[in-house]
N, C-alpha and C. Protein backbone atom coordinates (compact mmCIF):
# COMPACT_ATOMS: atom_id res chain seq x y z
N UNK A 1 0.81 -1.19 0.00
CA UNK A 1 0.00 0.00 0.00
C UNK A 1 0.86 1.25 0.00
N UNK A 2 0.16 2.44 -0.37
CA UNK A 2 0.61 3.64 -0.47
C UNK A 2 0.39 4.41 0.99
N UNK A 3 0.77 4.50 2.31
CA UNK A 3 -0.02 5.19 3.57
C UNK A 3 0.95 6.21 3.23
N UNK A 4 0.78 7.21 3.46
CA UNK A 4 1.44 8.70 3.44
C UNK A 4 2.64 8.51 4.70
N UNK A 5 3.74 8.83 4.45
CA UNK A 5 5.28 9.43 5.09
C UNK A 5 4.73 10.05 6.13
N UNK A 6 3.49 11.26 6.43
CA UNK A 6 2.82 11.44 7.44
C UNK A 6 2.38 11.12 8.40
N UNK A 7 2.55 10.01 9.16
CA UNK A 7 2.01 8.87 9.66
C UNK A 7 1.75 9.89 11.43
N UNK A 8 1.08 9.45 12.12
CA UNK A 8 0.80 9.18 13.67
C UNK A 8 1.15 8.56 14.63
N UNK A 9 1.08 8.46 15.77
CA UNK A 9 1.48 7.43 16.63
C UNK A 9 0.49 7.40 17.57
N UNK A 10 0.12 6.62 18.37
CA UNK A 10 0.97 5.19 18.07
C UNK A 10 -0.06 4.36 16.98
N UNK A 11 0.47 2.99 16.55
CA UNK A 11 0.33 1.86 15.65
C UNK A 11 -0.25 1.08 16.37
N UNK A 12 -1.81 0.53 15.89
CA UNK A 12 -2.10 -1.11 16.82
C UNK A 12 -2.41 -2.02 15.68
N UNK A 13 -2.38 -3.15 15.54
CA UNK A 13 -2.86 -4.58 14.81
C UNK A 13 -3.87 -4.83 15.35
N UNK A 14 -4.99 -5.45 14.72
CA UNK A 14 -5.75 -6.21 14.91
C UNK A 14 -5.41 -7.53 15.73
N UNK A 15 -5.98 -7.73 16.55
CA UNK A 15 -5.86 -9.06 16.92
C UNK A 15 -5.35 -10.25 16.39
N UNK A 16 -6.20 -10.20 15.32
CA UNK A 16 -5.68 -11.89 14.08
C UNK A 16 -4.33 -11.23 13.30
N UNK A 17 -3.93 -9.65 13.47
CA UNK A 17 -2.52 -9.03 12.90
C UNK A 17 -3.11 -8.78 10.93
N UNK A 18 -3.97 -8.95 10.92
CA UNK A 18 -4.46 -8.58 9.53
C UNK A 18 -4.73 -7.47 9.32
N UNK A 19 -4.83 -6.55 10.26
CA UNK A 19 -5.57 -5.05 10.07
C UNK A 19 -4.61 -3.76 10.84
N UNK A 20 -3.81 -2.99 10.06
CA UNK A 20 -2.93 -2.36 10.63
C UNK A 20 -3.67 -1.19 11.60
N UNK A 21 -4.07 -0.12 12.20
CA UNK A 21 -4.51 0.63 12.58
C UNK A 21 -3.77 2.34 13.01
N UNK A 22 -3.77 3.20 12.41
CA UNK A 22 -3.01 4.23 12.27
C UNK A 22 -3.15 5.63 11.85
N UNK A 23 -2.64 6.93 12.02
CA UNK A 23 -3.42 7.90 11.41
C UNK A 23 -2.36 8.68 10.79
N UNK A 24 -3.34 9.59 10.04
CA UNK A 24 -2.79 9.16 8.47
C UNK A 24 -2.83 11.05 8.29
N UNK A 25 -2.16 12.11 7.84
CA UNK A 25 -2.51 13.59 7.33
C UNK A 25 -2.17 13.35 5.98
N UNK A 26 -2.48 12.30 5.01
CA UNK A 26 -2.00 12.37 3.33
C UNK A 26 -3.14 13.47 2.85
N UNK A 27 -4.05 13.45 3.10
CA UNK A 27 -5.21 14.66 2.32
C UNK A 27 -5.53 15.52 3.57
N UNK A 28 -4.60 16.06 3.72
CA UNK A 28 -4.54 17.00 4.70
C UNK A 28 -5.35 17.42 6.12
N UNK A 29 -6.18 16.50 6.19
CA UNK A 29 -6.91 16.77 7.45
C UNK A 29 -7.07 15.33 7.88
N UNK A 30 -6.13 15.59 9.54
CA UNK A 30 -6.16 13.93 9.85
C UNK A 30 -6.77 12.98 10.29
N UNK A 31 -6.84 11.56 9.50
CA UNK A 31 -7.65 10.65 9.66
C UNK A 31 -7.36 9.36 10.54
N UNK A 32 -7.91 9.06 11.26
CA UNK A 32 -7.68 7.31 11.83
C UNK A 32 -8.03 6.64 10.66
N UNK A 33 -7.20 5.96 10.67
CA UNK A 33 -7.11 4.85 9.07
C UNK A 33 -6.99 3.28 10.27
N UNK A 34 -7.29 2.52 8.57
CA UNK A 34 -7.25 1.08 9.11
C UNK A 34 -6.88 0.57 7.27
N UNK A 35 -5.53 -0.42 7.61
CA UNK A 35 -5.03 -0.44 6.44
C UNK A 35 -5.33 -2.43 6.13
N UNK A 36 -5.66 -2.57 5.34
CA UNK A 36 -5.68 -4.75 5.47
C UNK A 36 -4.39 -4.96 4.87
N UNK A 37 -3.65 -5.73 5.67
CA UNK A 37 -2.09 -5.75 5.40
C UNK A 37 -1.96 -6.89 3.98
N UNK A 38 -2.65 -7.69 3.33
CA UNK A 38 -2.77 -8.61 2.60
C UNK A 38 -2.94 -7.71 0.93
N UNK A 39 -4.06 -6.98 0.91
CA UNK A 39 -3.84 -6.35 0.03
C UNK A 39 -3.64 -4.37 0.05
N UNK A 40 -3.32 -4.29 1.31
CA UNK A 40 -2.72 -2.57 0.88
C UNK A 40 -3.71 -1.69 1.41
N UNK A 41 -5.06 -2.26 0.94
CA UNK A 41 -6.02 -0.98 1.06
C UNK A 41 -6.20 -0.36 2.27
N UNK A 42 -6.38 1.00 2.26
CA UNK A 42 -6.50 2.18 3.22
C UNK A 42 -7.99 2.60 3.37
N UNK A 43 -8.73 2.45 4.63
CA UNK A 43 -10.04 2.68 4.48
C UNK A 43 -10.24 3.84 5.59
N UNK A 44 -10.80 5.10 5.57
CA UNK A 44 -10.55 6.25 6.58
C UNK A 44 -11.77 5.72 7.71
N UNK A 45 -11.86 5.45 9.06
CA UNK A 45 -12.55 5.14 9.78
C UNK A 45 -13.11 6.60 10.40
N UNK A 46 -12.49 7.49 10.64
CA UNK A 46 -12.84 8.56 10.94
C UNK A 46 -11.73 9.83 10.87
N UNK A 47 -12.80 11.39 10.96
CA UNK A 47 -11.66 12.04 11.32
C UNK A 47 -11.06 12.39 13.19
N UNK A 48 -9.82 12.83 13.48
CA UNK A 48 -8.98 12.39 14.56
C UNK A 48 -8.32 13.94 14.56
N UNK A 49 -7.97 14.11 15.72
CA UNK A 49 -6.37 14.85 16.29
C UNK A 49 -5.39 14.57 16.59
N UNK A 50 -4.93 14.26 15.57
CA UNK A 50 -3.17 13.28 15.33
C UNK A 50 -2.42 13.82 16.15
N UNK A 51 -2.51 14.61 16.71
CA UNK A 51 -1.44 15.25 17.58
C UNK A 51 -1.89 14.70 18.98
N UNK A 52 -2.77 14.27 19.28
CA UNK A 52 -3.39 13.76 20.75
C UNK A 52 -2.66 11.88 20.81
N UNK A 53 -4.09 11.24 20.54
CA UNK A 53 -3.52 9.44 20.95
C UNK A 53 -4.94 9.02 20.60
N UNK A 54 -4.64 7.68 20.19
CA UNK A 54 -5.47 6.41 20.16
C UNK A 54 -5.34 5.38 20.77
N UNK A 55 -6.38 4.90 21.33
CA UNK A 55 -6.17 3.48 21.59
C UNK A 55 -6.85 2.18 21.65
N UNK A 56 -6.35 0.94 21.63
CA UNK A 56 -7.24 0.12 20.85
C UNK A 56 -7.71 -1.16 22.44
N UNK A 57 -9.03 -1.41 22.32
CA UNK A 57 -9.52 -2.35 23.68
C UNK A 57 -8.58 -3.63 23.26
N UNK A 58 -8.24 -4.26 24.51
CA UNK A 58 -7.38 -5.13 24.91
C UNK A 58 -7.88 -6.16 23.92
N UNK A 59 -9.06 -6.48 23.69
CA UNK A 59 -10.28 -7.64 22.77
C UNK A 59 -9.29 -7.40 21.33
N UNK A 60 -9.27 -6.01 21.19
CA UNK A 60 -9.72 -5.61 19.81
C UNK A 60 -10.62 -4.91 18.77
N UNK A 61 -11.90 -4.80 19.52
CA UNK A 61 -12.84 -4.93 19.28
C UNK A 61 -13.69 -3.24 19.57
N UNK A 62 -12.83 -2.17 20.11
CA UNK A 62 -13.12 -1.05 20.19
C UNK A 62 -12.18 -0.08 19.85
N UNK A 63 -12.05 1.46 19.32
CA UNK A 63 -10.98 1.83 19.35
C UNK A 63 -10.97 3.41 20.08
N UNK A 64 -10.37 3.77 20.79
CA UNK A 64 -11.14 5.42 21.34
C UNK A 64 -10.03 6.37 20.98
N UNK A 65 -10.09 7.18 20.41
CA UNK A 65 -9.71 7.87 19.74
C UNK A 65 -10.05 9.81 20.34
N UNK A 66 -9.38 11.35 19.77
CA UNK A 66 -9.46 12.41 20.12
C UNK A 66 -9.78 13.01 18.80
N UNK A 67 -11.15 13.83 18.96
CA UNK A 67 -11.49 14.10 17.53
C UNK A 67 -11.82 15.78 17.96
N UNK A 68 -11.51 16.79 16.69
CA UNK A 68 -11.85 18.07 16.89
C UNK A 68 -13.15 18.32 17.04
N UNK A 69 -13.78 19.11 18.10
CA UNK A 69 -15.03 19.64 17.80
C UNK A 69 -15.14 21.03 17.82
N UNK A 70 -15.51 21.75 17.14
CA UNK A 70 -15.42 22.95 16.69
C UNK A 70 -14.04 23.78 17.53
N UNK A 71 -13.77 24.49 18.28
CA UNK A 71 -12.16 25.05 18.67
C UNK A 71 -12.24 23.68 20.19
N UNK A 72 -12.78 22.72 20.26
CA UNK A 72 -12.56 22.12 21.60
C UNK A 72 -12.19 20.54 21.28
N UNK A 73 -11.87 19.59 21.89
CA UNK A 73 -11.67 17.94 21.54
C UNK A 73 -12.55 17.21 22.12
N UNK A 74 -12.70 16.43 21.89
CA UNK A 74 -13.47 15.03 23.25
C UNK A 74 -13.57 14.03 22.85
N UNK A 75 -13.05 13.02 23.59
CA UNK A 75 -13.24 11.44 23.47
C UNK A 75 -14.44 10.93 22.76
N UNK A 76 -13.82 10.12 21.62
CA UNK A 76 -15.02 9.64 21.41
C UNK A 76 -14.29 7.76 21.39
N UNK A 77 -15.48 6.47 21.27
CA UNK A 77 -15.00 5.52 21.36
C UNK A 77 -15.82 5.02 20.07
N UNK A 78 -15.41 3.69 19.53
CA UNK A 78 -15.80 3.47 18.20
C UNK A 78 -15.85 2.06 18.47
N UNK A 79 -16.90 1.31 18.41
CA UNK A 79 -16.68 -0.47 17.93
C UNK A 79 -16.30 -0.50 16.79
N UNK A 80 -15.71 -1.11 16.51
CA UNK A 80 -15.48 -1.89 15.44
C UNK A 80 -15.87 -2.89 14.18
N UNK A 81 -17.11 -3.26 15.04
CA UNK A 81 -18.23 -3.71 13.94
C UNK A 81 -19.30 -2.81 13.42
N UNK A 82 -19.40 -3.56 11.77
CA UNK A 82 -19.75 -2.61 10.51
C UNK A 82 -20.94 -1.89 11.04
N UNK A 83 -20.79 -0.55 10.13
CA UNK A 83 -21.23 0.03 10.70
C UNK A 83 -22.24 0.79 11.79
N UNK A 84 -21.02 0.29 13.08
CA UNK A 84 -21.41 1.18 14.44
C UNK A 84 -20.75 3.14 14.24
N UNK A 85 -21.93 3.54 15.30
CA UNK A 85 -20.99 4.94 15.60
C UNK A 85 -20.04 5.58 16.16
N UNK A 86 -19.19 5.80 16.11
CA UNK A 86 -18.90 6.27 17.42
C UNK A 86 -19.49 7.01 18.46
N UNK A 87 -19.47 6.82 19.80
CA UNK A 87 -19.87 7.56 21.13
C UNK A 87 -19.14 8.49 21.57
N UNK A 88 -19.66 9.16 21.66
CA UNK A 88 -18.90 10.63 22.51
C UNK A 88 -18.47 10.10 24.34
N UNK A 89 -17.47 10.15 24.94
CA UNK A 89 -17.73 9.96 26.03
C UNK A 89 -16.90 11.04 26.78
N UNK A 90 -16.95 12.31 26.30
CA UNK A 90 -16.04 13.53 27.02
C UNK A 90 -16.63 14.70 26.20
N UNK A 91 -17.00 15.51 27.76
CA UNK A 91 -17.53 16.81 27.52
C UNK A 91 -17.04 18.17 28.08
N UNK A 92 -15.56 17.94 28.42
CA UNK A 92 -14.77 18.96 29.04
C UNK A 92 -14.24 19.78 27.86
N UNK A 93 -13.13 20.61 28.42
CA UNK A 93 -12.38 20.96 27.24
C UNK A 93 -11.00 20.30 27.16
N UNK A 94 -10.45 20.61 26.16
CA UNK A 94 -9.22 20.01 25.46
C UNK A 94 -9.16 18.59 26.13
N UNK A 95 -10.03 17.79 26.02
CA UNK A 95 -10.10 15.71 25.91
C UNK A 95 -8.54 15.74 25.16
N UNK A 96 -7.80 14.85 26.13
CA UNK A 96 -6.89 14.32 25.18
C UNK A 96 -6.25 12.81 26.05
N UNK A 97 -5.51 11.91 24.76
CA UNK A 97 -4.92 10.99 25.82
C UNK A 97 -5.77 9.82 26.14
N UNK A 98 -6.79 9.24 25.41
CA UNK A 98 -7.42 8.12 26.17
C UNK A 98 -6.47 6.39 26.23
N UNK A 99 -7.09 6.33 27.11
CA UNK A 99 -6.30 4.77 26.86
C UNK A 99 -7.01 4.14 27.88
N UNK A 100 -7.22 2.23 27.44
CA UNK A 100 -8.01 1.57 28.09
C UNK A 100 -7.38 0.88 29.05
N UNK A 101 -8.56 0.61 30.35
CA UNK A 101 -7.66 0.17 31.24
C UNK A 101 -7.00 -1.67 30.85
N UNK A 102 -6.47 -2.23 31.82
CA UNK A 102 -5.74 -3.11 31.28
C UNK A 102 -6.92 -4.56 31.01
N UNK A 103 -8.11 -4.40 31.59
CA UNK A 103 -9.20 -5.20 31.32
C UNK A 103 -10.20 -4.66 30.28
N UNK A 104 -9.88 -3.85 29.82
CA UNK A 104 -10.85 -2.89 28.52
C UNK A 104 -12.46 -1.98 29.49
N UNK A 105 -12.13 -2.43 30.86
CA UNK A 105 -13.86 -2.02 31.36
C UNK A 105 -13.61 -0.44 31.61
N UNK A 106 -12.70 0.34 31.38
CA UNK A 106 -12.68 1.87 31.52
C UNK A 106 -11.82 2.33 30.25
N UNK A 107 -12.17 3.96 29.95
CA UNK A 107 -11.35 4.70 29.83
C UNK A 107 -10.62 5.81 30.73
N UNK A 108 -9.78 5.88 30.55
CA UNK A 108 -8.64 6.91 31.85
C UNK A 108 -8.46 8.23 30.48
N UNK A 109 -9.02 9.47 30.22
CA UNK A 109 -8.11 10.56 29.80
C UNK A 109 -8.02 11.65 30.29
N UNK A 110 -7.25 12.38 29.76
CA UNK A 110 -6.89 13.92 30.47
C UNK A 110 -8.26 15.06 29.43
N UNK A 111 -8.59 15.79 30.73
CA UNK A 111 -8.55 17.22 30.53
C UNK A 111 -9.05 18.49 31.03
N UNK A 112 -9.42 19.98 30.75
CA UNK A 112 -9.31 20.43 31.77
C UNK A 112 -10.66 20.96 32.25
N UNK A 113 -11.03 20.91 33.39
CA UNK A 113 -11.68 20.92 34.48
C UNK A 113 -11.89 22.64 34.38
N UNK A 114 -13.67 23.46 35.06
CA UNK A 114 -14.05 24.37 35.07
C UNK A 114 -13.06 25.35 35.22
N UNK A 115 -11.82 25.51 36.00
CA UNK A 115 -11.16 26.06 36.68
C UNK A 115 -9.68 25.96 35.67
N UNK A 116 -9.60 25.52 34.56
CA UNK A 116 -8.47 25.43 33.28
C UNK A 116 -7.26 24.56 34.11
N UNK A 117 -7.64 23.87 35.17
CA UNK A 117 -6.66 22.77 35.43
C UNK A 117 -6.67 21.90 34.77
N UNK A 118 -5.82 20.72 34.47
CA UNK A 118 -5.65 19.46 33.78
C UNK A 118 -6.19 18.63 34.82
N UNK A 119 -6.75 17.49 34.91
CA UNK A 119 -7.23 16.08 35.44
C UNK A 119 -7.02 14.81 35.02
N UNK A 120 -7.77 14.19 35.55
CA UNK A 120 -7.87 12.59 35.06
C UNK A 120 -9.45 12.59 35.35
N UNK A 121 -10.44 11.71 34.14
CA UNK A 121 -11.29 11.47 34.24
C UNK A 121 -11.27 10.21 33.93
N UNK A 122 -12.56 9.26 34.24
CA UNK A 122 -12.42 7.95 33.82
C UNK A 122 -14.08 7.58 33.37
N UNK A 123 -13.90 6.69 32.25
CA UNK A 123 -15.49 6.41 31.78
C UNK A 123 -15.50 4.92 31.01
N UNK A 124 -17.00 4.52 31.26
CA UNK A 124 -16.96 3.15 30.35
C UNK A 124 -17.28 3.30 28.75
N UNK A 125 -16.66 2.79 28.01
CA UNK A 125 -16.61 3.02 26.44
C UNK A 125 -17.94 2.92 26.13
N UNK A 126 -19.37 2.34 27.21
CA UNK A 126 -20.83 3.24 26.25
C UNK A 126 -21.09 4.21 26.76
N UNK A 127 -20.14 5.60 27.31
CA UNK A 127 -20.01 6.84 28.39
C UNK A 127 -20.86 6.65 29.25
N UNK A 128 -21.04 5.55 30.40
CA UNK A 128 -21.70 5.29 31.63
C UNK A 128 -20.75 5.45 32.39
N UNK A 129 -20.94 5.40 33.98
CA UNK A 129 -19.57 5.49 34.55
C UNK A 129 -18.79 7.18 34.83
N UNK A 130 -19.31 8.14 34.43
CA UNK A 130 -18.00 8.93 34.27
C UNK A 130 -17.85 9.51 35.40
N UNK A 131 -16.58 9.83 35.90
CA UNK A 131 -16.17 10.03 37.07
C UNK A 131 -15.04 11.14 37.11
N UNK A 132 -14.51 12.44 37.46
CA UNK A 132 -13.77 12.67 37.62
C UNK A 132 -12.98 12.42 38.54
N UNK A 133 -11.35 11.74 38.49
CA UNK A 133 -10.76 11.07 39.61
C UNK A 133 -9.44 12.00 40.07
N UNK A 134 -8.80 12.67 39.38
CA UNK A 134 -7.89 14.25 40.25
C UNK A 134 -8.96 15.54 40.64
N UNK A 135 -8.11 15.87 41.45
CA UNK A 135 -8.67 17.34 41.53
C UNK A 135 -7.53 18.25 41.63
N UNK A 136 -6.63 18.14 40.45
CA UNK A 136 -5.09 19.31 40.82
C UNK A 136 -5.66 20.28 40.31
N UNK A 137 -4.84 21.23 40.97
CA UNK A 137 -5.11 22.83 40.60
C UNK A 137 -4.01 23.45 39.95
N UNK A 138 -3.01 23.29 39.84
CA UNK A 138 -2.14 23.67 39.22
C UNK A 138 -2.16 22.96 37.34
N UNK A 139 -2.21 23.88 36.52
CA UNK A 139 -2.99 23.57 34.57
C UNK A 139 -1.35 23.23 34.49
N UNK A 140 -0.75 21.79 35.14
CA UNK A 140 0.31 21.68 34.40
C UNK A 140 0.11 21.21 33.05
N UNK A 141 1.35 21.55 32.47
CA UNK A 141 1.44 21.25 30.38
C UNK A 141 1.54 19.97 30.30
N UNK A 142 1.49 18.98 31.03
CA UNK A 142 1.16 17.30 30.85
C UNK A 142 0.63 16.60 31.72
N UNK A 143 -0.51 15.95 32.15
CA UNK A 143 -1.02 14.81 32.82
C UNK A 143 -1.22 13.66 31.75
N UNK A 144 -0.80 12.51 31.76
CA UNK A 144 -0.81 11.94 31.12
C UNK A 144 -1.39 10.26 31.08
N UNK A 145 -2.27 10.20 31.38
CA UNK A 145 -2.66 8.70 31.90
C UNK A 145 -1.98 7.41 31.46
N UNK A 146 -1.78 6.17 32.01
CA UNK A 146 -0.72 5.02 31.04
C UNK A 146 -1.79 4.25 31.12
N UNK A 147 -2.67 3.88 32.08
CA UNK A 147 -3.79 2.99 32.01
C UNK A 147 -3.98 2.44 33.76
N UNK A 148 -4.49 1.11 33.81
CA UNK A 148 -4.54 1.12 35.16
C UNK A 148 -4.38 -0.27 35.47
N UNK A 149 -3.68 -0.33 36.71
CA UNK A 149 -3.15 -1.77 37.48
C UNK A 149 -4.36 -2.46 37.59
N UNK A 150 -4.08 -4.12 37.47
CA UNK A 150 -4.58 -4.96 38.20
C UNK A 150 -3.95 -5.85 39.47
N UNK A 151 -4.48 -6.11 40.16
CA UNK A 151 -5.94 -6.27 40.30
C UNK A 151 -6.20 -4.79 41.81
N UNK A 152 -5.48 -4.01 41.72
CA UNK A 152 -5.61 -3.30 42.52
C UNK A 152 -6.35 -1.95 42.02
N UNK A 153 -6.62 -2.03 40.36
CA UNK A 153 -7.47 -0.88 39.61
C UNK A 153 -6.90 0.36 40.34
N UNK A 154 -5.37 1.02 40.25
CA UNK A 154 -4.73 2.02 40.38
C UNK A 154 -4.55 2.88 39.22
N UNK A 155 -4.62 3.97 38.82
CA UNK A 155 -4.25 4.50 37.63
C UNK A 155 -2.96 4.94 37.91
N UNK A 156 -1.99 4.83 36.65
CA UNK A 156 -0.67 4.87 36.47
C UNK A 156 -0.74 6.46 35.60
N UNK A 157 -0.13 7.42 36.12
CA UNK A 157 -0.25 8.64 35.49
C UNK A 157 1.48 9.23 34.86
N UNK A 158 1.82 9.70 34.19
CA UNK A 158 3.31 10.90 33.89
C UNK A 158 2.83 12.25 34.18
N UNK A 159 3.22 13.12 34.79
CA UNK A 159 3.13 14.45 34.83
C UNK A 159 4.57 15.34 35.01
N UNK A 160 4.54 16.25 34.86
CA UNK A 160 5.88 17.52 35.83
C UNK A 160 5.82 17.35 36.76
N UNK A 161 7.34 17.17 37.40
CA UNK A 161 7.77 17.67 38.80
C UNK A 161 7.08 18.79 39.15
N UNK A 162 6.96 18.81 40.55
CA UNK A 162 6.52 20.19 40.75
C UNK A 162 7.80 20.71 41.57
N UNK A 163 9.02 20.08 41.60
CA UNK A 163 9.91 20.36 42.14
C UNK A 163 11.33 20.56 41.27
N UNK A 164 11.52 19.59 40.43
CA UNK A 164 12.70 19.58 39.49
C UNK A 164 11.81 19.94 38.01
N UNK A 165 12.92 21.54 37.59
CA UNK A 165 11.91 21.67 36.26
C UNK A 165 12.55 20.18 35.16
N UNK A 166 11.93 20.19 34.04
CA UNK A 166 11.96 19.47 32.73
C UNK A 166 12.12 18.13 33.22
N UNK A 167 11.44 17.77 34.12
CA UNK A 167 11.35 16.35 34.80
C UNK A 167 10.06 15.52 34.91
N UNK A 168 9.92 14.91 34.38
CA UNK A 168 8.42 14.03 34.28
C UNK A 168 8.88 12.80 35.36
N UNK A 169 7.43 12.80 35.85
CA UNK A 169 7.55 11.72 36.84
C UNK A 169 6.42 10.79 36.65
N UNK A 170 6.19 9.45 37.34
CA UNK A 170 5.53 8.35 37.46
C UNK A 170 4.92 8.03 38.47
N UNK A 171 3.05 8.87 38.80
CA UNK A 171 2.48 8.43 39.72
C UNK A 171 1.60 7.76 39.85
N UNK A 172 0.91 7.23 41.00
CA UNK A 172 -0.23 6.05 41.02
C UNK A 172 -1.11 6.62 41.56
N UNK A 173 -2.78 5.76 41.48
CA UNK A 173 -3.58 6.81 42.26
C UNK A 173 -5.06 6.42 41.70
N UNK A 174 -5.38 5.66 43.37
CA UNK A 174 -6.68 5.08 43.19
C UNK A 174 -8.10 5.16 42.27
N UNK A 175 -8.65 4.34 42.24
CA UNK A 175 -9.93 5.11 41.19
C UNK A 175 -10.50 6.45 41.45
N UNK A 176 -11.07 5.82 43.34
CA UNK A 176 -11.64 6.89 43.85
C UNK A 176 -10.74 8.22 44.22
N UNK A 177 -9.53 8.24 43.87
CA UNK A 177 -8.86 9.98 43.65
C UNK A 177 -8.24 9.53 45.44
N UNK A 178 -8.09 8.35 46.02
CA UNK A 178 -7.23 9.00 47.16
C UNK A 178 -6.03 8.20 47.04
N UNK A 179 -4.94 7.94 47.76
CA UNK A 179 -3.41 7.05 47.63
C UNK A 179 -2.89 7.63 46.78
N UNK A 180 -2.78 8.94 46.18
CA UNK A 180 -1.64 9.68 45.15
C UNK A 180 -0.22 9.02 45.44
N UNK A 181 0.26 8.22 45.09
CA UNK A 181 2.03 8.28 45.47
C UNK A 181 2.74 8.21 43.55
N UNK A 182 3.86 8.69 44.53
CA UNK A 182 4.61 8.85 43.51
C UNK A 182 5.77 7.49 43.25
N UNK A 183 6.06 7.53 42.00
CA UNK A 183 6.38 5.91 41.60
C UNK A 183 8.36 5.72 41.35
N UNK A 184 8.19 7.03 40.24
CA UNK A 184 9.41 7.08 39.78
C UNK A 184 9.73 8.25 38.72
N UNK A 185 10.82 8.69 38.96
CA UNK A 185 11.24 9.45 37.99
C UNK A 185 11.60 8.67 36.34
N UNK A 186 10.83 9.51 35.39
CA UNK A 186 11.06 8.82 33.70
C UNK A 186 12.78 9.95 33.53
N UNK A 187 13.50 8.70 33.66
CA UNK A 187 15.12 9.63 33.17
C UNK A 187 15.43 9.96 32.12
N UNK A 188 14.44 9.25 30.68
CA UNK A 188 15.00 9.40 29.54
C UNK A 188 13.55 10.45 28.91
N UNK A 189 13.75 11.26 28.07
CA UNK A 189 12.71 12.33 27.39
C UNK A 189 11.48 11.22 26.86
N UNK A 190 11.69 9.89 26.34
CA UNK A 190 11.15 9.04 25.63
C UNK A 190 10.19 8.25 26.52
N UNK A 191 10.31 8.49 27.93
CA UNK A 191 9.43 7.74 29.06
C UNK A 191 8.26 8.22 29.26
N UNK A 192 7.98 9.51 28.57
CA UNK A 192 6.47 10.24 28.89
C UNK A 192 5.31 8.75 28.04
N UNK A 193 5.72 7.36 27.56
CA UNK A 193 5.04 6.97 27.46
C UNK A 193 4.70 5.04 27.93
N UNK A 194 5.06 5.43 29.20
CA UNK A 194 5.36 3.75 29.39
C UNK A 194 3.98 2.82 29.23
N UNK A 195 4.22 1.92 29.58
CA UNK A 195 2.79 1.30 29.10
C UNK A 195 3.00 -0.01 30.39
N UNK A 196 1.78 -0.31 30.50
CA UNK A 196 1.32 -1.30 31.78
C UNK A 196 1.41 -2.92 30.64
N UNK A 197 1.16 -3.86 31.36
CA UNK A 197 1.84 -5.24 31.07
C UNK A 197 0.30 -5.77 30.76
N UNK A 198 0.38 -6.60 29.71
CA UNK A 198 -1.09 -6.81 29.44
C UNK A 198 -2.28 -7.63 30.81
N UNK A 199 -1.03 -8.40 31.82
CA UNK A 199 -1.91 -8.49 32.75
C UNK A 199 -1.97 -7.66 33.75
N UNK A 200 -2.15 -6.65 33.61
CA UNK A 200 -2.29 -5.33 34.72
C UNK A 200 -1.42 -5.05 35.97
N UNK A 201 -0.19 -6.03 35.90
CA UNK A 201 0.84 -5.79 37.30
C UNK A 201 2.37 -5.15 36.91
């Protein structure tokens, strides 16, 4: 296939590895694509904010994605079978960042709260469930969700030091918003994206 030099990040496969999943700015306004690796073809699933994140349910079988809505973003989630819609499941401003937890039964993303702070919210992919789970006050320039532990259902977050500048760190932090601790410092620039182990420990 032809996918445009433009490409997105991150990349997921299909389950059976037949179906590439990826986003795409070749006709200038960017798309979540889904490519069939057998013969090439590129089919646009929707439009996206390539500059945000995607991510795909542990199954396979859902994909949630950050799409523009007029100057604002918000989560939306998508099955995968023919044609379903996607669901909206974020009504803040600037939605960004979703990712599923390590059993597919939540989404964890960032954004900001009445007061132009950044958060963590969490919701189930048919938007039941939604919960806001930080309450920081300080609009730092990254909260970043990784997904969430089992079997202790902790969310694994990256944010700024609030102590050492240009330092991202690694914290944890219950569903219900209490046990904040901090995990570890990310030493390398490339750690703002670690990822949890497919069985949640």
């Amino acid at each position: 296939g032809n996918p445009s030099s433009r490409l997105g990040y991150p990349m997921h496969f299909s389950p059976d590895g037949n179906i590439l999943f990826f986003t795409d700015n070749n006709l200038g306004d960017p798309n979540l694509v889904m490519m069939d690796i057998d013969s090439g073809e590129v089919s646009v699933i929707s439009s996206i904010h390539t500059g945000l994140w995607f991510d795909m349910h542990p199954l396979g079988d859902t994909l949630v994605f950050v799409k523009n809505i007029g100057n604002n973003t918000a989560i939306y989630s998508l099955p995968l079978d023919s044609g379903a819609s996607p669901i909206r499941l974020s009504y803040e401003t600037n939605s960004s960042n979703p990712v599923f937890s390590s059993d597919g039964s939540l989404v964890i993303y960032t954004a900001r709260d009445q007061f132009g702070s950044k958060n963590l919210y969490s919701v189930r992919t048919d938007g039941t469930n939604y919960k806001k789970v930080t309450t920081f006050n300080d609009p730092a320039d990254a909260v970043v969700p990784v997904g969430i532990t089992l079997p202790e259902s902790n969310i694994l977050y990256v944010m700024p030091s609030q102590i050492t500048k240009n330092q991202l760190e690694i914290w944890s932090i219950s569903l219900d918003g209490s046990n904040d601790q901090f995990l570890t410092v990310c030493a390398l620039e490339a750690d703002d994206r670690p990822t949890i182990s497919p069985n949640g420990r």
